[in-house]
N, C-alpha and C. Protein backbone atom coordinates (compact mmCIF):
# COMPACT_ATOMS: atom_id res chain seq x y z
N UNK A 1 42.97 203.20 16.06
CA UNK A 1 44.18 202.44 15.83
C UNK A 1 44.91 202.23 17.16
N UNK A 2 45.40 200.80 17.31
CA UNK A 2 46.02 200.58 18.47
C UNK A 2 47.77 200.46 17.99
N UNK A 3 48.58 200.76 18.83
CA UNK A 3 49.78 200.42 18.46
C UNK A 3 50.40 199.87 19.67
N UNK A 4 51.08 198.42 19.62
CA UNK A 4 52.18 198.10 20.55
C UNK A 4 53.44 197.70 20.38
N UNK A 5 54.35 197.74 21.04
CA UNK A 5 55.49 196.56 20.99
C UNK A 5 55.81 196.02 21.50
N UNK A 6 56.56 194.76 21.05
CA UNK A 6 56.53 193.72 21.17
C UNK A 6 58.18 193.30 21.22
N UNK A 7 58.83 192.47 21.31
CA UNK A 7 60.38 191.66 21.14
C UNK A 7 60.42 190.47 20.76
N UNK A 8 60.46 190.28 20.34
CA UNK A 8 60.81 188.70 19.25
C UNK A 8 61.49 187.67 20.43
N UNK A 9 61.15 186.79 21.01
CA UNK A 9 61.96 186.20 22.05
C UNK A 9 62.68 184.59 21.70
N UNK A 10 61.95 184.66 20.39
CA UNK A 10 62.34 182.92 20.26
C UNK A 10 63.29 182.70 19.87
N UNK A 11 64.37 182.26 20.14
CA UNK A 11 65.97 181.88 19.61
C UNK A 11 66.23 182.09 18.43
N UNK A 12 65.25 181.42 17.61
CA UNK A 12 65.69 181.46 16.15
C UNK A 12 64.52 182.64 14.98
N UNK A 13 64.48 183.41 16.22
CA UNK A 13 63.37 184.41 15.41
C UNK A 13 62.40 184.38 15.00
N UNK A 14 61.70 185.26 14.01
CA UNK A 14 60.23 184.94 13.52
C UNK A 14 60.47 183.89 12.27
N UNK A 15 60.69 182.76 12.43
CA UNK A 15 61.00 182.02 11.19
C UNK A 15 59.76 181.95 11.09
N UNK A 16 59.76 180.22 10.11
CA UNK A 16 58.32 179.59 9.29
C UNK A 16 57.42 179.55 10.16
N UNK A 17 57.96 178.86 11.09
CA UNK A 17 56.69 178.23 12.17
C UNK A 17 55.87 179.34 13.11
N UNK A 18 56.66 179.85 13.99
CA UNK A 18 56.21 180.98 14.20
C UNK A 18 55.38 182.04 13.67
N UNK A 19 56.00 182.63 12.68
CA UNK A 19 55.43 183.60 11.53
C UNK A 19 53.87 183.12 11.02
N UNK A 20 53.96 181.76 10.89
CA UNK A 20 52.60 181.02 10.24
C UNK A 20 51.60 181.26 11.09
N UNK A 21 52.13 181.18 12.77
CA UNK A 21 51.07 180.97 13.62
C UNK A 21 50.41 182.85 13.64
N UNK A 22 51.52 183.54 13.72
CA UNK A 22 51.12 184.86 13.85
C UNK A 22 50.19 185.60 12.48
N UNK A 23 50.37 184.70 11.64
CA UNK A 23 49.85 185.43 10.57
C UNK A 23 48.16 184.51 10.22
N UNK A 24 47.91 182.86 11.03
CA UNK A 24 46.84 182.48 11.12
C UNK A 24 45.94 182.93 12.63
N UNK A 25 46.75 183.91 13.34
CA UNK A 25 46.16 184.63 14.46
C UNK A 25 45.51 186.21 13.86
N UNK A 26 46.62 186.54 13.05
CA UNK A 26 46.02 187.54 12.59
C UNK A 26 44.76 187.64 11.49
N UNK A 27 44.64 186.38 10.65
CA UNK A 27 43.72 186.71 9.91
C UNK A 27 42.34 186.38 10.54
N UNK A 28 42.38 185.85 11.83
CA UNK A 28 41.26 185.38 12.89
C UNK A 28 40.57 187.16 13.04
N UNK A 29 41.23 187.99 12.72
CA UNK A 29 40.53 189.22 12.60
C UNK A 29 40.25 190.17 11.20
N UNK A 30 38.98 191.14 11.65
CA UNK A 30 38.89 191.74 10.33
C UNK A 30 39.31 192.96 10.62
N UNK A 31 40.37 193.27 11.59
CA UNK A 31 40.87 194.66 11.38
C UNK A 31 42.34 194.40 10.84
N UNK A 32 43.25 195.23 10.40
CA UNK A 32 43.81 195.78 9.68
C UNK A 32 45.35 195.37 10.36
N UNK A 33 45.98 194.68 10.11
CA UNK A 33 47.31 194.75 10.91
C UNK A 33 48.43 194.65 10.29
N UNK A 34 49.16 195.59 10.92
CA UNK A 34 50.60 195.78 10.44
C UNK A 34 51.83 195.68 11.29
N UNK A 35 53.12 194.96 11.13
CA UNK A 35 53.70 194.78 11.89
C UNK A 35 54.87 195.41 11.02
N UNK A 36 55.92 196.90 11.67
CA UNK A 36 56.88 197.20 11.55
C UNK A 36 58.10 197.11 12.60
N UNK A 37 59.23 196.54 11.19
CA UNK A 37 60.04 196.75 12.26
C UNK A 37 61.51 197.51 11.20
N UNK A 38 62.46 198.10 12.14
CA UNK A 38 63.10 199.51 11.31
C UNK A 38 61.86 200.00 10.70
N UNK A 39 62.88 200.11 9.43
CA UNK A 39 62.53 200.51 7.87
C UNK A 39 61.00 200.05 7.46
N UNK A 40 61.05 198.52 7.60
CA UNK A 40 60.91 197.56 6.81
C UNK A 40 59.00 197.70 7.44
N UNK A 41 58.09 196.99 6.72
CA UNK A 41 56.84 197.35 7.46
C UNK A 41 56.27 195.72 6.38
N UNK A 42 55.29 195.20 7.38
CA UNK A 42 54.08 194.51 6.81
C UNK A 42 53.43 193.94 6.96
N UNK A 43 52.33 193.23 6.37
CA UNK A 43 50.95 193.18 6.38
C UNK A 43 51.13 191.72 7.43
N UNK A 44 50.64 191.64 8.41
CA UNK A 44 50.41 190.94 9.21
C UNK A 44 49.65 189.14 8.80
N UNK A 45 49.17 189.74 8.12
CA UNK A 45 47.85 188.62 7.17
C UNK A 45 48.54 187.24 6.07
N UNK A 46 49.84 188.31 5.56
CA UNK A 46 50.49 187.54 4.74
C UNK A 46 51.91 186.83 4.97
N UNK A 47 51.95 185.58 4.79
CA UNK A 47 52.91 184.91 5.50
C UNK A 47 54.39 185.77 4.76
N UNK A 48 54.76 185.76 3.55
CA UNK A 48 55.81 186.08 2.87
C UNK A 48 56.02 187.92 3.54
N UNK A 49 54.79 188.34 3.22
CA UNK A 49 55.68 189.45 4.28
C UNK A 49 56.36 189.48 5.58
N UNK A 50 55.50 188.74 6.41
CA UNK A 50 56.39 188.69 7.86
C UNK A 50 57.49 187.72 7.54
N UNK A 51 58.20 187.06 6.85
CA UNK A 51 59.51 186.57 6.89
C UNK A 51 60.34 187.51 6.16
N UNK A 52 59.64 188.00 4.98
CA UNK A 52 60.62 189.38 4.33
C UNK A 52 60.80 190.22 5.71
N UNK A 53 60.38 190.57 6.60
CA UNK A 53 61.09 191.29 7.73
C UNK A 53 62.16 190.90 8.32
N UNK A 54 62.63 189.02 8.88
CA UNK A 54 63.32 189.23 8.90
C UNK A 54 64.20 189.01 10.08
N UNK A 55 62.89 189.44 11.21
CA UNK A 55 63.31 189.76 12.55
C UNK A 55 63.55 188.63 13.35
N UNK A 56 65.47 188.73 13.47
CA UNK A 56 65.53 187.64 14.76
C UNK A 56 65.03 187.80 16.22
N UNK A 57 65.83 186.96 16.97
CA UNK A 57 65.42 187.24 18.35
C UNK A 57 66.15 188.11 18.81
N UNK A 58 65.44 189.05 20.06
CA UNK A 58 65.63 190.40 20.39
C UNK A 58 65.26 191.58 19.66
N UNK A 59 64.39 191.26 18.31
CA UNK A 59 64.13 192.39 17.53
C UNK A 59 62.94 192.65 18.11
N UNK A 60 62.96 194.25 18.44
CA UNK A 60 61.80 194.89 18.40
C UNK A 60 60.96 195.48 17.32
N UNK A 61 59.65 195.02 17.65
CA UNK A 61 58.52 195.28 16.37
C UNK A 61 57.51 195.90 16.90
N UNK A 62 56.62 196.94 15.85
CA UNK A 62 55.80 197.55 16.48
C UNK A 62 54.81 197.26 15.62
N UNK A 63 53.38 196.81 16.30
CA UNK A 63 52.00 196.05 16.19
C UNK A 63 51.24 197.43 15.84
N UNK A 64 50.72 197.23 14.78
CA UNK A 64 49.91 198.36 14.18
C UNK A 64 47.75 197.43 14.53
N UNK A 65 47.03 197.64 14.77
CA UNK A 65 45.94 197.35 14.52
C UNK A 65 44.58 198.15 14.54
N UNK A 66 44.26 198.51 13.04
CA UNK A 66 42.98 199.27 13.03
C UNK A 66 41.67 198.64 12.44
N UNK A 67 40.50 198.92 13.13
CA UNK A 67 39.56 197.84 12.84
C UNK A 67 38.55 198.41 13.99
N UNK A 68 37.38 197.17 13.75
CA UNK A 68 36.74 196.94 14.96
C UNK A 68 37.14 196.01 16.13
N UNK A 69 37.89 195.20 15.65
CA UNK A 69 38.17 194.12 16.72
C UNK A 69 39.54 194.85 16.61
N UNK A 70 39.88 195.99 16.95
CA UNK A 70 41.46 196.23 17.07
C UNK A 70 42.05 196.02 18.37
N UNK A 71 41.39 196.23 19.48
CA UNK A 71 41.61 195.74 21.09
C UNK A 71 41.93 194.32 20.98
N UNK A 72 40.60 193.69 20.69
CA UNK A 72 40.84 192.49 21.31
C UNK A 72 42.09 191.54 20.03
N UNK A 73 42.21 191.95 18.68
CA UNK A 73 43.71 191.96 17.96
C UNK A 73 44.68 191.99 18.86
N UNK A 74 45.41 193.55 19.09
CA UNK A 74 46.56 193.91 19.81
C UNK A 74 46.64 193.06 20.93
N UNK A 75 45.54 192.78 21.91
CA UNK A 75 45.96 192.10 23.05
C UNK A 75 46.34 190.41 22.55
N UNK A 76 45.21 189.95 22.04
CA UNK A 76 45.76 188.23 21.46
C UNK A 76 47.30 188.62 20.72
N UNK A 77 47.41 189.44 19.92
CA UNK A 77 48.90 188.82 19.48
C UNK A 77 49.80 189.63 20.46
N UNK A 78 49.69 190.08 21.11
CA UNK A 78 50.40 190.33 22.35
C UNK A 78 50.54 189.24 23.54
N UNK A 79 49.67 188.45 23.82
CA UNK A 79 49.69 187.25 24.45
C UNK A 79 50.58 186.39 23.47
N UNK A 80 50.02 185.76 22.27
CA UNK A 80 50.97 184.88 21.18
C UNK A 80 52.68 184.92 21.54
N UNK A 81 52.87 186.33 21.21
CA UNK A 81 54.35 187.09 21.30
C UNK A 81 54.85 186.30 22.52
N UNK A 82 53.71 186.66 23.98
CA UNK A 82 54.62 186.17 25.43
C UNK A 82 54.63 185.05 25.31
N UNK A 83 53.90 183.97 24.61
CA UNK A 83 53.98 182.83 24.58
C UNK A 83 55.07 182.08 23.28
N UNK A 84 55.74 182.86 22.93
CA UNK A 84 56.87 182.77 22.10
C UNK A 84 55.65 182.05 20.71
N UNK A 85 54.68 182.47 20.70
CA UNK A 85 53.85 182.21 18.89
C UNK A 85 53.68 180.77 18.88
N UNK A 86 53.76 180.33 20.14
CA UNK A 86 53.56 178.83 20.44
C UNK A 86 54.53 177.91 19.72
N UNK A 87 55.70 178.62 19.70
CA UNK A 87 57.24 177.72 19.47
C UNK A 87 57.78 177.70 20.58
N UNK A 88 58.46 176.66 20.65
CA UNK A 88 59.41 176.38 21.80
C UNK A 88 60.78 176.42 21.89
């Protein structure tokens, strides 16, 4: 299991657009991902969970990924993230 974090940088947070891209990046893998932030925790894969989180900009989140492709996971949505999830 890899774990990172990450900061939400895009003005208006992890909305629709964003969220969509992160969650059609994540299912590009067959390991296991979870994205918590506080309390609140979820499945990376599914769009309605990552907006039930929530997280505007400046929120820190922590990238859960277990699998075989869990490296090369954590690092792509770690790139996505610096690239603001390819929103502008």
């Amino acid at each position: 299991m890899i774990t990172v974090a990450v900061t939400v940088s895009n003005p208006t947070g992890l909305h629709a657009r964003p969220a969509a891209s992160l969650v059609a990046l994540a299912k590009s893998f067959t390991s296991a991902i979870t994205i918590k932030y506080g309390e609140k925790s979820a499945n990376a894969k599914s769009i309605l969970a990552v907006l039930t989180l929530g997280a505007s900009q400046g929120a820190s989140l922590t990238i859960s990924t277990d699998g075989v492709d869990e490296t090369a996971a954590a690092e792509q949505i770690l790139e996505a993230f610096s690239n603001n999830l390819g929103d502008s």
